[in-house]
C-alpha atoms as a PDB file:
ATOM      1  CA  UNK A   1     115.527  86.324  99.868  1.00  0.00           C
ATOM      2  CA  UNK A   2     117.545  85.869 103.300  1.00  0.00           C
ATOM      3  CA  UNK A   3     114.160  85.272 105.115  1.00  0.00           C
ATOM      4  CA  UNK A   4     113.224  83.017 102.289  1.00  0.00           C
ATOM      5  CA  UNK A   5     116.367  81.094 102.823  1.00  0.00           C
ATOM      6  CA  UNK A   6     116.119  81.226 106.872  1.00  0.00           C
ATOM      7  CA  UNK A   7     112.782  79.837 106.923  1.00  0.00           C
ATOM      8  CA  UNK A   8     114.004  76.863 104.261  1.00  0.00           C
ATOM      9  CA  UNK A   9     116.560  76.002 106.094  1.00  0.00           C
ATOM     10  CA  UNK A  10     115.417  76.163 109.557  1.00  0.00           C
ATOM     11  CA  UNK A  11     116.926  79.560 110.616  1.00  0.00           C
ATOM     12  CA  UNK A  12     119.168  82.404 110.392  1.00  0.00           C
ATOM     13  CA  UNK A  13     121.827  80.484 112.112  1.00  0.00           C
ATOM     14  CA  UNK A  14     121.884  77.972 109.661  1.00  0.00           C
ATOM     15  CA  UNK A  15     122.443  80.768 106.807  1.00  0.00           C
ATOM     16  CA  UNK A  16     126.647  80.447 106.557  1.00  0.00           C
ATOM     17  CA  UNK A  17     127.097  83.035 103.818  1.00  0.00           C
ATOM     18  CA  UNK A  18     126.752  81.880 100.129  1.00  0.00           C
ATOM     19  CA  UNK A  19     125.771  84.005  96.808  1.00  0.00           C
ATOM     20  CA  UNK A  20     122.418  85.482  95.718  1.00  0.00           C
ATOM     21  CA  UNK A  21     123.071  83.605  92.403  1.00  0.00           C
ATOM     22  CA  UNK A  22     123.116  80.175  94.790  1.00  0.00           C
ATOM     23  CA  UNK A  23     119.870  82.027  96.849  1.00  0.00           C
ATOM     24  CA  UNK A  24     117.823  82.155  93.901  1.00  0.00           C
ATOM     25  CA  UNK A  25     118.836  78.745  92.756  1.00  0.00           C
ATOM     26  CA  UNK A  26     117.659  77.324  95.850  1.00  0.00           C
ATOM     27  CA  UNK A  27     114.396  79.119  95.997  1.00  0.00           C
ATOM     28  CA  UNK A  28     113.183  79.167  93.167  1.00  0.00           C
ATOM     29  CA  UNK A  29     114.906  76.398  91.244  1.00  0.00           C
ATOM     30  CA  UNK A  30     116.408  78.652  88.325  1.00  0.00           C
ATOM     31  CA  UNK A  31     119.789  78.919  87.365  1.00  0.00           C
ATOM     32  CA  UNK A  32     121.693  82.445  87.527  1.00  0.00           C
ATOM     33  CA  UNK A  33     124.904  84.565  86.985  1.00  0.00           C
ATOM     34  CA  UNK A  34     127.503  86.480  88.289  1.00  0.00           C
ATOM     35  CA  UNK A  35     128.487  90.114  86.885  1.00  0.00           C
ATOM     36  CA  UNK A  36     130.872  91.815  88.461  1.00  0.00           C
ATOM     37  CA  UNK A  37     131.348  95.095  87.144  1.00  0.00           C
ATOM     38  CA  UNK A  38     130.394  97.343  84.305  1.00  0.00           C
ATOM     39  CA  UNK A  39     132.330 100.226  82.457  1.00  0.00           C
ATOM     40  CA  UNK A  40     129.603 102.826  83.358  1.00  0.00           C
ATOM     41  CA  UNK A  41     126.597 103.249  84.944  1.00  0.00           C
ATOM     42  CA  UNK A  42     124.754 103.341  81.884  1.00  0.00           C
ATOM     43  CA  UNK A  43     125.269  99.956  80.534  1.00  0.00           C
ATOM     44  CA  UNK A  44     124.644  98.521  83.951  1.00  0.00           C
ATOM     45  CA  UNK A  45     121.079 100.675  83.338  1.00  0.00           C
ATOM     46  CA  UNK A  46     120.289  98.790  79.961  1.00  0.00           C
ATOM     47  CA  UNK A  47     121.593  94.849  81.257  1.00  0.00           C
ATOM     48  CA  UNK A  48     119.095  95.238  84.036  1.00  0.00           C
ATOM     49  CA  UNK A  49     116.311  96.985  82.501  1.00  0.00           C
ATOM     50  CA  UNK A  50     117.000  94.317  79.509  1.00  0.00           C
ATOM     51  CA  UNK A  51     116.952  91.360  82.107  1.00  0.00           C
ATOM     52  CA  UNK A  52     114.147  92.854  84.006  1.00  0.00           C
ATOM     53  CA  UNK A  53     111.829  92.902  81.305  1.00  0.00           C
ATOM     54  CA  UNK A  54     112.672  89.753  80.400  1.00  0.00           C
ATOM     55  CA  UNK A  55     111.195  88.481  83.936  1.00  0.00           C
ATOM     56  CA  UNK A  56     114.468  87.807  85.435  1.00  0.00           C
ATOM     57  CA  UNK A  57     114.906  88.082  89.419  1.00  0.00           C
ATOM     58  CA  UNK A  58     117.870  90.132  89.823  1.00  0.00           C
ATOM     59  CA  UNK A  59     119.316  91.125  92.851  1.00  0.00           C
ATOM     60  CA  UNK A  60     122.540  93.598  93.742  1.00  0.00           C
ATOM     61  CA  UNK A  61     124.889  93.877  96.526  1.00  0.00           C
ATOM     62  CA  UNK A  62     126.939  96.710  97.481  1.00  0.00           C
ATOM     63  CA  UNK A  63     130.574  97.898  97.181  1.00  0.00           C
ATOM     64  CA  UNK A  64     132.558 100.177  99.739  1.00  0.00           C
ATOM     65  CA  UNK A  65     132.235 103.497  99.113  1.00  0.00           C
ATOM     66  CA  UNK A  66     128.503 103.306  97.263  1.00  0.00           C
ATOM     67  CA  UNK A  67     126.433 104.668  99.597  1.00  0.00           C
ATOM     68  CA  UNK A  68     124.994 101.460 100.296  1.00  0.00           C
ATOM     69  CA  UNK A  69     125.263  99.093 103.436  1.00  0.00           C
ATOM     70  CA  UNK A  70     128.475  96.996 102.427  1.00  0.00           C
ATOM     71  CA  UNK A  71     127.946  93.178 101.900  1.00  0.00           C
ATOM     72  CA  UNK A  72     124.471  93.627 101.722  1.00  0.00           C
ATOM     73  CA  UNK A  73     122.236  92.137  99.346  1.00  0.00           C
ATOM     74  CA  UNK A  74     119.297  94.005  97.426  1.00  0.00           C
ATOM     75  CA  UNK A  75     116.606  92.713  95.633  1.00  0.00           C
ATOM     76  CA  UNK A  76     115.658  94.468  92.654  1.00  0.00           C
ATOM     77  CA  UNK A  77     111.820  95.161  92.377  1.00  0.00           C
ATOM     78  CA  UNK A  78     111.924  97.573  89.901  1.00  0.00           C
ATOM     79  CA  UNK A  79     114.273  99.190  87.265  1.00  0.00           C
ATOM     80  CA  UNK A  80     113.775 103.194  85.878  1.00  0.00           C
ATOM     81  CA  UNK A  81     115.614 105.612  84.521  1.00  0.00           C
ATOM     82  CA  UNK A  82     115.080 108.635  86.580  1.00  0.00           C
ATOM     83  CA  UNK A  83     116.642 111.909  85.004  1.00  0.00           C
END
């Protein structure tokens, strides 16, 4: 999405922050949402398996301590349940 973006607007440098929910908007004219949190890891399983079969484009970012580059955003290409 952030090369997306770049390449809209003209480059990198012109990138000054913003939300994926605002990212998505831009690109690909939809409107989005912002969830913040969920009470276990579970139901954030079933809302994105639910809104990925649906043909939603989600996209995560990252929280100190996850295990995953802070501040970062990820795009979602997929969503399984792996046991």
């Amino acid at each position: 999405m952030e090369k997306a973006a770049a390449k809209l607007y003209g480059s990198y440098g012109a990138l000054n922050g913003g939300s994926s929910v605002e990212a998505i908007h831009t690109l690909t004219g939809c409107g989005g949402e912002h969830v913040k949190s969920f009470k276990s890891a579970d139901d954030f399983f079933k809302f994105a398996q639910s809104a990925f079969n649906k043909g939603h484009v989600l996209s995560v970012s990252s929280m100190r301590g996850s295990g995953m580059v802070t501040n970062h955003l990820y795009s979602v290409l997929d969503v399984k349940h792996i046991a």
